[in-house]
Protein backbone atom coordinates (compact mmCIF):
# COMPACT_ATOMS: atom_id res chain seq x y z
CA UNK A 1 -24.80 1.10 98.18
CA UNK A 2 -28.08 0.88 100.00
CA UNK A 3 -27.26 -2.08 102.35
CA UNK A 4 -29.11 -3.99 105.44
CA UNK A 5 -26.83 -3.36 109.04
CA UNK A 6 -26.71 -5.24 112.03
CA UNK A 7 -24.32 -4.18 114.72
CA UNK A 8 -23.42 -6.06 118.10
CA UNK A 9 -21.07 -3.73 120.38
CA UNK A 10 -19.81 -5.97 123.66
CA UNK A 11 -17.20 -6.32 125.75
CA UNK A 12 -14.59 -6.67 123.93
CA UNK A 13 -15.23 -6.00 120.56
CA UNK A 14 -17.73 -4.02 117.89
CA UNK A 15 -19.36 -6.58 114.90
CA UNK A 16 -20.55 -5.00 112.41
CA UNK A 17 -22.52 -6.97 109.02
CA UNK A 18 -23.54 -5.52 106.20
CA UNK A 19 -25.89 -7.35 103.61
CA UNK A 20 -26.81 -6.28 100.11
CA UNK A 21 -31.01 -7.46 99.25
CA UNK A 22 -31.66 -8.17 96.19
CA UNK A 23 -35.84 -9.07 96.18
CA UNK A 24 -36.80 -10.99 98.72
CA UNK A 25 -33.09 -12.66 99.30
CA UNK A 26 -30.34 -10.76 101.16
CA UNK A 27 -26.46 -11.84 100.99
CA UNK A 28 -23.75 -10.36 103.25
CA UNK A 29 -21.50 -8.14 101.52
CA UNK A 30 -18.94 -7.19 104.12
CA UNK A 31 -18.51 -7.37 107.98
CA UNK A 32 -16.38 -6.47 110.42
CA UNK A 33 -14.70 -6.72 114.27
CA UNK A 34 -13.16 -4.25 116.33
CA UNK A 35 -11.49 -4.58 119.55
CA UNK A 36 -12.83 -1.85 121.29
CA UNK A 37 -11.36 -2.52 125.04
CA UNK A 38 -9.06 0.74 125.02
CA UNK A 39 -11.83 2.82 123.31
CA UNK A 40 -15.15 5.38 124.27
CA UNK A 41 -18.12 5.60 122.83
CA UNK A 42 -16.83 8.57 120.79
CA UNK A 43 -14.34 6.20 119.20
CA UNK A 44 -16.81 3.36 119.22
CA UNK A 45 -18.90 6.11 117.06
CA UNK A 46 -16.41 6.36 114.84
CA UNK A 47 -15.10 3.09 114.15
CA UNK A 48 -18.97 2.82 112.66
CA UNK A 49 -18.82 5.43 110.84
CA UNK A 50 -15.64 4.92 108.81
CA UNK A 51 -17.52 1.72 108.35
CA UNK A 52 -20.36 3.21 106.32
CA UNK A 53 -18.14 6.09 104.97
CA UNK A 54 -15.42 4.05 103.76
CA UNK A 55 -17.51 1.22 101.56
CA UNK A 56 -20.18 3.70 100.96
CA UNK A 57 -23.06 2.28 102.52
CA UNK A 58 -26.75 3.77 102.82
CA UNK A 59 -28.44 1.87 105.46
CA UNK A 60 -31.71 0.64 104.93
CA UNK A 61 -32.69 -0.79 108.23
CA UNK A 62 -30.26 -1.09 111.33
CA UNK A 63 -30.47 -3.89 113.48
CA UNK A 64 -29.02 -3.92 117.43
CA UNK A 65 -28.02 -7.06 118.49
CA UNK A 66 -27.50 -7.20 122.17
CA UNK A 67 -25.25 -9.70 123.76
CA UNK A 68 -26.63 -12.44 125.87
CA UNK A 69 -24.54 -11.44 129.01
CA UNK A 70 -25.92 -7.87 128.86
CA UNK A 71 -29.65 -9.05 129.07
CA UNK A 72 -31.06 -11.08 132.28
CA UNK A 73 -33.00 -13.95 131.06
CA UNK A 74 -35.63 -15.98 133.03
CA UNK A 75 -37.75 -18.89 132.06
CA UNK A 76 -41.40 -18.46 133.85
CA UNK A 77 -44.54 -20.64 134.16
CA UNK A 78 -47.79 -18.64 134.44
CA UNK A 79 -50.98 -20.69 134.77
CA UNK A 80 -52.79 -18.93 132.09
CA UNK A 81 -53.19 -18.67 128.17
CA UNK A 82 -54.85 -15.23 128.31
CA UNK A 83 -52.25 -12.34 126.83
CA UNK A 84 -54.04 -9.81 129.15
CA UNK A 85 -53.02 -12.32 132.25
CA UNK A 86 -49.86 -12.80 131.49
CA UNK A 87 -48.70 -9.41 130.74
CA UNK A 88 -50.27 -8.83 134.17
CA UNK A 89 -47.96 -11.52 136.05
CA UNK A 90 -44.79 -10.76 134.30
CA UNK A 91 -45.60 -6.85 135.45
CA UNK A 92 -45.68 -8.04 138.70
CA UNK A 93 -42.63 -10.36 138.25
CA UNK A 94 -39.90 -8.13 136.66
CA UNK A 95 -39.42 -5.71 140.13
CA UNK A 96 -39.12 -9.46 141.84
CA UNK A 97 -36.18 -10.61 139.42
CA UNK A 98 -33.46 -7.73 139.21
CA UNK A 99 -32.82 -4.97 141.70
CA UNK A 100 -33.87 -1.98 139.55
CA UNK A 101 -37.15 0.54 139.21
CA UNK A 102 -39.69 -1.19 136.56
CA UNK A 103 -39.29 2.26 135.10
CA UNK A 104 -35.42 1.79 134.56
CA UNK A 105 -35.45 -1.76 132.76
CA UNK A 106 -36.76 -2.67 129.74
CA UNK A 107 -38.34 -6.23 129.15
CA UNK A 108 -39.61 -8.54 126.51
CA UNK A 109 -40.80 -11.72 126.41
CA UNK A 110 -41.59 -14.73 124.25
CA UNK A 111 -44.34 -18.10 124.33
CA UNK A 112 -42.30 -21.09 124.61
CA UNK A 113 -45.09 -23.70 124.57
CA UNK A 114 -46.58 -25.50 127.71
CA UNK A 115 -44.85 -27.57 130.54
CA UNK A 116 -46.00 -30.74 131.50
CA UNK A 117 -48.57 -29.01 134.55
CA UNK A 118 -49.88 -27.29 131.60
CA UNK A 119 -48.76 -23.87 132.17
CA UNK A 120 -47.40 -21.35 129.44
CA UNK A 121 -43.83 -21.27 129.37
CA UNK A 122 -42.01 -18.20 128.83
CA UNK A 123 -38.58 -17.15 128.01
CA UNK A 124 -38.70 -13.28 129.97
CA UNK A 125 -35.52 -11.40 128.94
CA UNK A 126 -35.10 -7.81 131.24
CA UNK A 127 -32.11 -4.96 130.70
CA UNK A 128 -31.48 -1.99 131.50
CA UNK A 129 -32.69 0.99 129.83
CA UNK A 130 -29.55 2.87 129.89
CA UNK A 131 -28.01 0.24 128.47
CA UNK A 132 -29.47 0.03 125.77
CA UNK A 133 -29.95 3.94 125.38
CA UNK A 134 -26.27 4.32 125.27
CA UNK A 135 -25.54 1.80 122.33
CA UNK A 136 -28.79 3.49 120.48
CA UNK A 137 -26.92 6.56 120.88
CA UNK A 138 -23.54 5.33 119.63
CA UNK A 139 -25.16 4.03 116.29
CA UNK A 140 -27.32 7.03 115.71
CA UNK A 141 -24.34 9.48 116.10
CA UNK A 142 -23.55 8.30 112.37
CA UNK A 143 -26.71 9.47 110.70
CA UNK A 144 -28.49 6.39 110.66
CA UNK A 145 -31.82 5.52 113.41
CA UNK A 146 -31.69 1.60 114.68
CA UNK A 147 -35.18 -0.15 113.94
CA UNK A 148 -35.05 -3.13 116.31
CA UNK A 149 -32.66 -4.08 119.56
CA UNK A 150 -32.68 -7.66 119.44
CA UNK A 151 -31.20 -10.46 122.08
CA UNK A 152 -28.34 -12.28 120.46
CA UNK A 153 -29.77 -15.82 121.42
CA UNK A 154 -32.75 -15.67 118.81
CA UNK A 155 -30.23 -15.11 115.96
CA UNK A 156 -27.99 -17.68 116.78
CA UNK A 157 -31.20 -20.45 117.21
CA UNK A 158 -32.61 -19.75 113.74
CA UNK A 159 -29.65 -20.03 112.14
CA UNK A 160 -29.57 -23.51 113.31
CA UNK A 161 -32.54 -24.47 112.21
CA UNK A 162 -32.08 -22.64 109.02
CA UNK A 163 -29.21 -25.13 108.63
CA UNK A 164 -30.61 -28.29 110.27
CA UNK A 165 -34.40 -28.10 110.80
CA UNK A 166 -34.85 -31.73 108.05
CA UNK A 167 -32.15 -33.39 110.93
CA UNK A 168 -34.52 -32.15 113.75
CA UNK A 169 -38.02 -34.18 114.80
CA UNK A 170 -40.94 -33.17 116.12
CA UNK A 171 -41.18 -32.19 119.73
CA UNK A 172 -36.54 -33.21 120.18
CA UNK A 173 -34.34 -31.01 122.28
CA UNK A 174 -31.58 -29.79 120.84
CA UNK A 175 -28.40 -27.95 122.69
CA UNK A 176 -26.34 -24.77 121.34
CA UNK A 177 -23.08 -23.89 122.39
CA UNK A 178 -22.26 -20.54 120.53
CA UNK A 179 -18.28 -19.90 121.94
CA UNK A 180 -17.95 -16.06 122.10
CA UNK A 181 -14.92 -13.74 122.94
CA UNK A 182 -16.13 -13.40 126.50
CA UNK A 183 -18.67 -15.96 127.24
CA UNK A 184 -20.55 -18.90 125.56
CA UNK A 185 -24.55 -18.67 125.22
CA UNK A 186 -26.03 -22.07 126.32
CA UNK A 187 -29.27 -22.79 124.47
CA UNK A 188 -31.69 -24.95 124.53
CA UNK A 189 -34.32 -25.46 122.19
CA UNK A 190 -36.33 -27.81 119.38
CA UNK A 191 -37.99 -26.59 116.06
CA UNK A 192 -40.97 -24.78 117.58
CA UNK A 193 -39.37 -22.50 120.26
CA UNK A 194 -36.07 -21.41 122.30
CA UNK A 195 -36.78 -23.29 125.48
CA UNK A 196 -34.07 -22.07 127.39
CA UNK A 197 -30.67 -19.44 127.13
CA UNK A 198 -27.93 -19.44 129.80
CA UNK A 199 -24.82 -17.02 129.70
CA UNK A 200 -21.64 -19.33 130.39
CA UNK A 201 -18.70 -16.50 131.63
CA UNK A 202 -15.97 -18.49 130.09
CA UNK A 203 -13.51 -16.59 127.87
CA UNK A 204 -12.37 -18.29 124.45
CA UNK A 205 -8.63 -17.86 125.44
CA UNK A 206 -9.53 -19.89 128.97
CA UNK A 207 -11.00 -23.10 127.07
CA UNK A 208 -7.47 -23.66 125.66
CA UNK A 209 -6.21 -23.87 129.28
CA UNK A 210 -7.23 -27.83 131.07
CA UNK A 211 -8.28 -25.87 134.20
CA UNK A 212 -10.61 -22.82 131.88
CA UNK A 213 -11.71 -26.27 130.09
CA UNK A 214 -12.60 -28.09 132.97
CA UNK A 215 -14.91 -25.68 134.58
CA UNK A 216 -16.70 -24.60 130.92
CA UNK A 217 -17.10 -28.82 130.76
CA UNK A 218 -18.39 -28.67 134.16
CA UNK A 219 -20.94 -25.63 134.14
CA UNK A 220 -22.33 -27.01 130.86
CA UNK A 221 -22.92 -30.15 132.16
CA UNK A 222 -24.26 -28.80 135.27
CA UNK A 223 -26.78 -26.50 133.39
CA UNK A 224 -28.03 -29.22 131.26
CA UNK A 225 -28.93 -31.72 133.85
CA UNK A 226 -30.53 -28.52 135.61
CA UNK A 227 -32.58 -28.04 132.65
CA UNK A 228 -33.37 -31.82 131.94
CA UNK A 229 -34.64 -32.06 135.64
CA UNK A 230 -36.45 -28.96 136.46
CA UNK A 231 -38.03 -27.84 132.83
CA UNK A 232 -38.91 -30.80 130.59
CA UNK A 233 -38.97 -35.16 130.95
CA UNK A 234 -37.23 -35.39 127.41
CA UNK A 235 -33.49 -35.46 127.32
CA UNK A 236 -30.93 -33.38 125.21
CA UNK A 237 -29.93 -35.58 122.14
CA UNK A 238 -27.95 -33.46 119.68
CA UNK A 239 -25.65 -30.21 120.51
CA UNK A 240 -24.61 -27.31 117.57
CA UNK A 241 -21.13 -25.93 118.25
CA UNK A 242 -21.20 -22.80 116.36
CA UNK A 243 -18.37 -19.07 117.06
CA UNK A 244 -15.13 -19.66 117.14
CA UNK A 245 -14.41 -23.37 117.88
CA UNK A 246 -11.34 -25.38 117.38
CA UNK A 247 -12.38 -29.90 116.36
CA UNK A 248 -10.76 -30.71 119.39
CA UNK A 249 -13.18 -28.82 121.34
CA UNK A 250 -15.98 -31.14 119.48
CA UNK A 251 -14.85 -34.32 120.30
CA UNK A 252 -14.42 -33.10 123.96
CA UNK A 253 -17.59 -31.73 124.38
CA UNK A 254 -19.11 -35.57 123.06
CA UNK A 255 -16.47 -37.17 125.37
CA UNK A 256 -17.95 -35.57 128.34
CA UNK A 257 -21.26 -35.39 127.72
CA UNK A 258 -21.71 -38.34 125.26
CA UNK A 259 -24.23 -36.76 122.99
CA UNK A 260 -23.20 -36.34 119.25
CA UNK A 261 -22.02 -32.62 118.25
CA UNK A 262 -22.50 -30.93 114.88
CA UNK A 263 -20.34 -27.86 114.11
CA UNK A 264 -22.10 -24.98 112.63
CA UNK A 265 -20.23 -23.37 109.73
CA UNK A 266 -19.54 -19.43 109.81
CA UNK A 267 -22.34 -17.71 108.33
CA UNK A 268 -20.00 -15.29 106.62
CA UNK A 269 -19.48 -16.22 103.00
CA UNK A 270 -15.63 -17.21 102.04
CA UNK A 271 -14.97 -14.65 99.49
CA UNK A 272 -16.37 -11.90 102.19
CA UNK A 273 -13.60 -13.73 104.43
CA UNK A 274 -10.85 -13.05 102.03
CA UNK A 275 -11.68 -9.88 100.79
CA UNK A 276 -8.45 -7.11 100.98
CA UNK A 277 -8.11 -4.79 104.02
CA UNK A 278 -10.17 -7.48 105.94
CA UNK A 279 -10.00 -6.33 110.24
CA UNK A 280 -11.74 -9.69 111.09
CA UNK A 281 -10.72 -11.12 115.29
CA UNK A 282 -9.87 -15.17 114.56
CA UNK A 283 -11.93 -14.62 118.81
CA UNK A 284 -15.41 -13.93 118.31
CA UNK A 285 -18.51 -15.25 117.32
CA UNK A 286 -20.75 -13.61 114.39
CA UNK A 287 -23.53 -16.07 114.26
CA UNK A 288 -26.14 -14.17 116.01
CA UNK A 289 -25.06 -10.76 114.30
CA UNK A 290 -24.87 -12.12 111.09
CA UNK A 291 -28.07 -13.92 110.88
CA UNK A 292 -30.56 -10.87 112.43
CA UNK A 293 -30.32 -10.14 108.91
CA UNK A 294 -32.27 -13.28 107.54
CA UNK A 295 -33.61 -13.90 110.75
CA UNK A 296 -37.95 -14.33 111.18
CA UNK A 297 -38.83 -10.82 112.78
CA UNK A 298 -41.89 -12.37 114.18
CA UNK A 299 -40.05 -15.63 116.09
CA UNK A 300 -37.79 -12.87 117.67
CA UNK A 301 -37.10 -11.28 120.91
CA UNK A 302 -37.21 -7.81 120.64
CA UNK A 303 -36.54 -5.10 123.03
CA UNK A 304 -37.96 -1.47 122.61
CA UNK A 305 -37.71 1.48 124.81
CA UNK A 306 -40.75 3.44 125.00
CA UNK A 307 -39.13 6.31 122.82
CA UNK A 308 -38.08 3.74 120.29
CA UNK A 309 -41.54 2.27 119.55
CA UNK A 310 -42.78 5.54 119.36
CA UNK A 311 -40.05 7.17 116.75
CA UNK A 312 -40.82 3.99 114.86
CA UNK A 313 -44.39 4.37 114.55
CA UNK A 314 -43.89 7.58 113.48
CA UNK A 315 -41.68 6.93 110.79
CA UNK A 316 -44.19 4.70 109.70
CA UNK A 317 -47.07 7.18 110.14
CA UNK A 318 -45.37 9.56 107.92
CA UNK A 319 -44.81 7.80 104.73
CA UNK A 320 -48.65 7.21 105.10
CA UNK A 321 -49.55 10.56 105.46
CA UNK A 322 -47.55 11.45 102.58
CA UNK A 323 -49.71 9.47 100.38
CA UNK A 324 -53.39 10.05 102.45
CA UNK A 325 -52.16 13.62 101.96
CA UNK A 326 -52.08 13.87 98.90
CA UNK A 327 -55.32 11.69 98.48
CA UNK A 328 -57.27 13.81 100.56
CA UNK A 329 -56.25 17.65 99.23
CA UNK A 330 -57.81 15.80 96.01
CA UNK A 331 -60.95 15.11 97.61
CA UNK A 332 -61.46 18.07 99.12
CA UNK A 333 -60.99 19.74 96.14
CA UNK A 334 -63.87 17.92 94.93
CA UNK A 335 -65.99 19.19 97.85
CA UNK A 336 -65.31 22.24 97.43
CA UNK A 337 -66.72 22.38 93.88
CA UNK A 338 -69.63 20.87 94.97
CA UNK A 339 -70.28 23.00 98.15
CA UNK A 340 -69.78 26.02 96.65
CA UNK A 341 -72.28 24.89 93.39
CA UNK A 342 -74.76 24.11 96.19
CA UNK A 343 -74.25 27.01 98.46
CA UNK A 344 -77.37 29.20 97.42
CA UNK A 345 -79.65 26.14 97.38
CA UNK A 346 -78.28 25.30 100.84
CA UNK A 347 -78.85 28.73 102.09
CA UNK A 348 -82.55 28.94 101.39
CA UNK A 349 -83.51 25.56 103.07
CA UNK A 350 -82.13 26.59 105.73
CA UNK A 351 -83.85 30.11 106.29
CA UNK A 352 -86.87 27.66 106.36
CA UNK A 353 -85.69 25.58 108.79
CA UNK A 354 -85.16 28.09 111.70
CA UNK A 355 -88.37 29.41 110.66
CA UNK A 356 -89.83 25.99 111.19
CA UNK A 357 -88.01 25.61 114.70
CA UNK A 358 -89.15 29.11 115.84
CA UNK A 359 -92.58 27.85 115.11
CA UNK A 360 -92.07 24.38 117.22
CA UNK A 361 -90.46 25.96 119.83
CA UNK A 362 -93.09 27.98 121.25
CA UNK A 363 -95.22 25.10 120.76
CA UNK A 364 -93.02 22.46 122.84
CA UNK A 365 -92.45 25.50 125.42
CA UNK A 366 -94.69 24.02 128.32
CA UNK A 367 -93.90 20.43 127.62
CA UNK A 368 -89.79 21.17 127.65
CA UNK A 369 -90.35 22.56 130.81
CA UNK A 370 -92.25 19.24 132.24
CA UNK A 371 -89.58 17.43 131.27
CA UNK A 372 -86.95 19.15 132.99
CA UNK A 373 -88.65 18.72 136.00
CA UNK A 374 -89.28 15.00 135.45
CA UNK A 375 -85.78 15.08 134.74
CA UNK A 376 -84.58 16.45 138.31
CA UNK A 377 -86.45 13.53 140.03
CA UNK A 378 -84.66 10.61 137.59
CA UNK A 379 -81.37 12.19 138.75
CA UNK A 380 -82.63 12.42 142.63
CA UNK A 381 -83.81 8.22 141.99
CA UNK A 382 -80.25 7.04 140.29
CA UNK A 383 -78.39 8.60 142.84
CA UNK A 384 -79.80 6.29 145.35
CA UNK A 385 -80.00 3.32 143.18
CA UNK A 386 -76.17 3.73 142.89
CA UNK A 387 -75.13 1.20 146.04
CA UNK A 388 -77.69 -1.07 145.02
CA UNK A 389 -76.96 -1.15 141.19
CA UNK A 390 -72.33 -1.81 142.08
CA UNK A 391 -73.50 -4.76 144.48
CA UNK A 392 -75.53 -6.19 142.42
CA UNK A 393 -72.63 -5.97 139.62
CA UNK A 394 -70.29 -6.84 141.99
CA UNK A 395 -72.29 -10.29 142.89
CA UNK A 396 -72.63 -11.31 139.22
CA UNK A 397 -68.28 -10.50 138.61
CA UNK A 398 -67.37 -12.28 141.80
CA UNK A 399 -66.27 -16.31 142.08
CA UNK A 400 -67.32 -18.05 145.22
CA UNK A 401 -63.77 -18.35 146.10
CA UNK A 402 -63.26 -14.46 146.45
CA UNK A 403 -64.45 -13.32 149.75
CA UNK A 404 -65.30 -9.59 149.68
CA UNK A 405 -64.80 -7.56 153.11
CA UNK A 406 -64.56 -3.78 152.58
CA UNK A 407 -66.79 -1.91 149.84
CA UNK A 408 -66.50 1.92 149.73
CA UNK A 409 -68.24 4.44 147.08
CA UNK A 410 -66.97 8.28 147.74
CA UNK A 411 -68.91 11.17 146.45
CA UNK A 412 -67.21 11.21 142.82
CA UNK A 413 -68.07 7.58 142.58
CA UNK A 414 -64.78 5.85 143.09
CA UNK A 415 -64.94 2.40 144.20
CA UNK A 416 -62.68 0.49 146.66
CA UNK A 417 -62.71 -3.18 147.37
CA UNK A 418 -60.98 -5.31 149.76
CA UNK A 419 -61.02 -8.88 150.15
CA UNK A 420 -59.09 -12.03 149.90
CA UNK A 421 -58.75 -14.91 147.43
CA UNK A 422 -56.78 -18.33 147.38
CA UNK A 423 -55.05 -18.24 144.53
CA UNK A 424 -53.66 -14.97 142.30
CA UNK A 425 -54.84 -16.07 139.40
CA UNK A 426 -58.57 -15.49 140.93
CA UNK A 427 -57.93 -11.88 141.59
CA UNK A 428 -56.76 -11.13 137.83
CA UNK A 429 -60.06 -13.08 136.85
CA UNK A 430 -61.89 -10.56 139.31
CA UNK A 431 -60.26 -7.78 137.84
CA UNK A 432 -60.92 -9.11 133.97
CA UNK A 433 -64.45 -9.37 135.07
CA UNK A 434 -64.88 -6.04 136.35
CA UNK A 435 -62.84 -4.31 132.92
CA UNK A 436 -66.46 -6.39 131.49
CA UNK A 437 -68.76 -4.45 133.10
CA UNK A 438 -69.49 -1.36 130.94
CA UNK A 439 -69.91 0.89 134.16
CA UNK A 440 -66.98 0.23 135.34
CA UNK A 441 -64.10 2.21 134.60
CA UNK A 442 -60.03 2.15 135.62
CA UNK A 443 -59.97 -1.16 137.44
CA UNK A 444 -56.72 -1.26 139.16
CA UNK A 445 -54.69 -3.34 141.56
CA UNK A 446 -53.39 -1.25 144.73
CA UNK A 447 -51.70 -4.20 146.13
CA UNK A 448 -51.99 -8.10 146.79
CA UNK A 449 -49.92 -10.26 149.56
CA UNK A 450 -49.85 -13.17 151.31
CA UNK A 451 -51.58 -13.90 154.43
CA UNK A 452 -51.25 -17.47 156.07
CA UNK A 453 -54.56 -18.21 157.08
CA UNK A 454 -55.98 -21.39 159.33
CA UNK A 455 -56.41 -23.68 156.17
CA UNK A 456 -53.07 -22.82 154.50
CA UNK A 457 -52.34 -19.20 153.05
CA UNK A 458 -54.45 -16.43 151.02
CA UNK A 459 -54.24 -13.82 149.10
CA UNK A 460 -55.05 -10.08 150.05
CA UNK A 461 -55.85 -7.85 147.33
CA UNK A 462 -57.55 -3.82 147.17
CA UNK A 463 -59.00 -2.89 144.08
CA UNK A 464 -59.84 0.33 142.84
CA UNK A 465 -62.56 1.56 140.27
CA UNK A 466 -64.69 4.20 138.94
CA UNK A 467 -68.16 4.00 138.39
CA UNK A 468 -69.62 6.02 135.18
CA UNK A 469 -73.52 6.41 135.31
């Protein structure tokens, strides 16, 4: 049965669900949970493949759904709407959030709307790559290739609003609490975007305890008023309890926090529930892994390694070929025909052609060899015109709140320039300037810092350029 897969592997235990499409709809067909605290990614390996082997299953796509607590999450406000700008802060802001090489994490982010300053708001989500490598690997061991690795939160917040986007205005915050095995993802959100995700390291067994109670009661709290105060004016008026939730827990949560609280049904159909031979923990959440399946790809986080996009884009370059390929031999074939009917004719015109050019070149002889001299002096004039032609580019590119204080050309035209601006923001719109000017070429960043200056502070920056004449 050729089946869609989406497979969460965390702390404690492996999910696996398996959904049949039929058109444009998919239903889940079959899932799964194992414990998997005693086993190694050999037996992880294959626990997934008696999976497929045992119901039969020919995966069409494979979805990874990471975990919250695997993935650092941030929520950023960059003072710009430009994708080029942004990209260009969050480069610079990944190194500054978890102590790791850029080179060793992978990172991802999402628009989240605008604050009330105005700025974009992003949700920035950053893991390691060998992370994610080494669950890639576990999958593929089976025969199949993964498509997407996807962050849990984003599948849990759509099936919400899959469920209760009519009981949702315009522009209200709503609150998940999704109770895992080993923690509970926090999320905030209202129909537009996820606003917010926080990783709550509270253990199912530990909310039936007062004291493991108390302190989930506490941090929840705690991280709510934290987001109420320091992200957004509006308050919190609804919560979605969705995993593996006893009612008492409901009418505890309201107690405490005094906002109503909706309970999200299991997305796993009953007769999939109840089906024979059934290895399904009474412990763990599948909300998020069950609803990648339905989920929008394009309102999702998604995390790639490089090698990953690549493989993809392949895959999808191939089945293209295949058909271009065959397209193409056609039309050559055609060509052929018709070059080889018009061969002789060719031929002939152009025996008269080089006789033609034989006769103009001894004509043009003595004016060719004026303008190769003419030539020599243009070369000898642009050379000095050089300085004056990058400061006058450099005058037109620069904002009167840049001040420029080093400028250096070598002999293979590489520029450096040092100076120092008030704001950051000013030396990416420097730098987006320069990438205008066609001459230009390789405009990079070296380094910017901080100075503290008599007024208040600055900003020193070195950029670095070629010029192409």
């Amino acid at each position: 049965m050729k089946v869609i897969i989406s497979i969460e592997i965390g702390e404690e235990y492996l999910k696996i669900v398996a959904a049949k499409r039929t058109g444009r709809q998919s239903r889940i067909v079959n899932c799964l949970t194992v414990s998997i605290l005693t086993l190694n990614s050999n037996d992880i390996q294959a626990a997934i493949g008696r999976f497929f082997s045992a119901n039969k299953y020919k995966p069409l796509t494979v979805e990874l759904c990471l975990p919250r607590n695997f993935v650092t999450a941030r929520n950023l406000h960059l003072p710009s709407e430009l994708p080029e700008e942004i990209t260009k802060m969050i480069n610079l802001s990944v190194s500054r959030i978890v102590p790791y090489k850029k080179e060793e994490v992978t990172f991802s982010y999402r628009l989240s709307g605008k604050d009330t300053m105005e700025y974009t708001r992003i949700v920035l989500a950053i893991v390691q790559n060998e992370l994610i490598r080494k669950q890639i690997k576990v999958v593929e061991k089976n025969g199949v290739l993964v498509d997407r690795v996807t962050l849990s939160s984003y599948g849990i917040w759509q099936r919400v609003l899959e469920l209760y986007r009519n009981q949702i205005k315009q522009g209200e915050l709503c609150l998940i609490l999704d109770v895992d095995t080993t923690f509970t993802d926090f999320i905030i959100f209202d129909t537009e975007n996820l606003l917010f995700t926080h990783n709550i390291a509270i253990k199912i067994k530990e909310l039936n305890t007062e004291l493991g109670l108390k302190k989930f009661l506490g941090e929840a709290r705690q991280t709510l008023l934290m987001f109420n105060s320091e992200e957004v004016e509006k308050k919190t008026t609804k919560i979605f309890l969705s995993g593996k939730v006893a009612e008492g827990l409901k009418k505890v949560i309201e107690d405490e926090l005094t906002i109503p609280v909706t309970i999200v049904p299991s997305p796993i159909p009953e007769e999939v529930w109840k089906k024979k031979g059934r290895e399904i923990s009474e412990e763990t959440s599948l909300t998020a892994v069950s609803n990648m399946i339905f989920a929008d790809n394009s309102r999702r986080l998604v995390l790639e390694l490089p090698e990953l996009q690549l493989r993809k884009s392949m895959r999808e370059k191939t089945k293209g070929l295949i058909i271009i390929g065959s397209v193409v031999a056609c039309f050559l074939l055609l060509l052929t025909l018709i070059f080889l009917g018009r061969e002789h004719n060719k031929q002939l015109y152009l025996n008269e052609i080089m006789k033609f050019s034989e006769r103009l070149e001894k004509d043009t002889e003595g004016i060719l060899h004026k303008v190769n001299r003419n030539k020599v002096v243009q070369d000898y004039i642009n050379t000095r015109s050089v300085p004056l032609y990058v400061i006058y580019r450099l005058q037109r590119s620069i904002s009167e709140t840049i001040a420029i204080n080093f400028i250096s050309i070598d002999d293979e035209n590489k520029i450096i320039l040092r100076g120092q601006a008030i704001q950051l923001s000013e030396i990416f719109g420097l730098v987006t300037q320069l990438e205008k000017v066609s001459n230009f070429k390789n405009v990079q960043t070296n380094y910017t810092r901080k100075v503290k200056v008599t007024d208040g502070s600055a900003t020193d920056f070195e950029l670095e350029f070629l010029l192409e004449i």
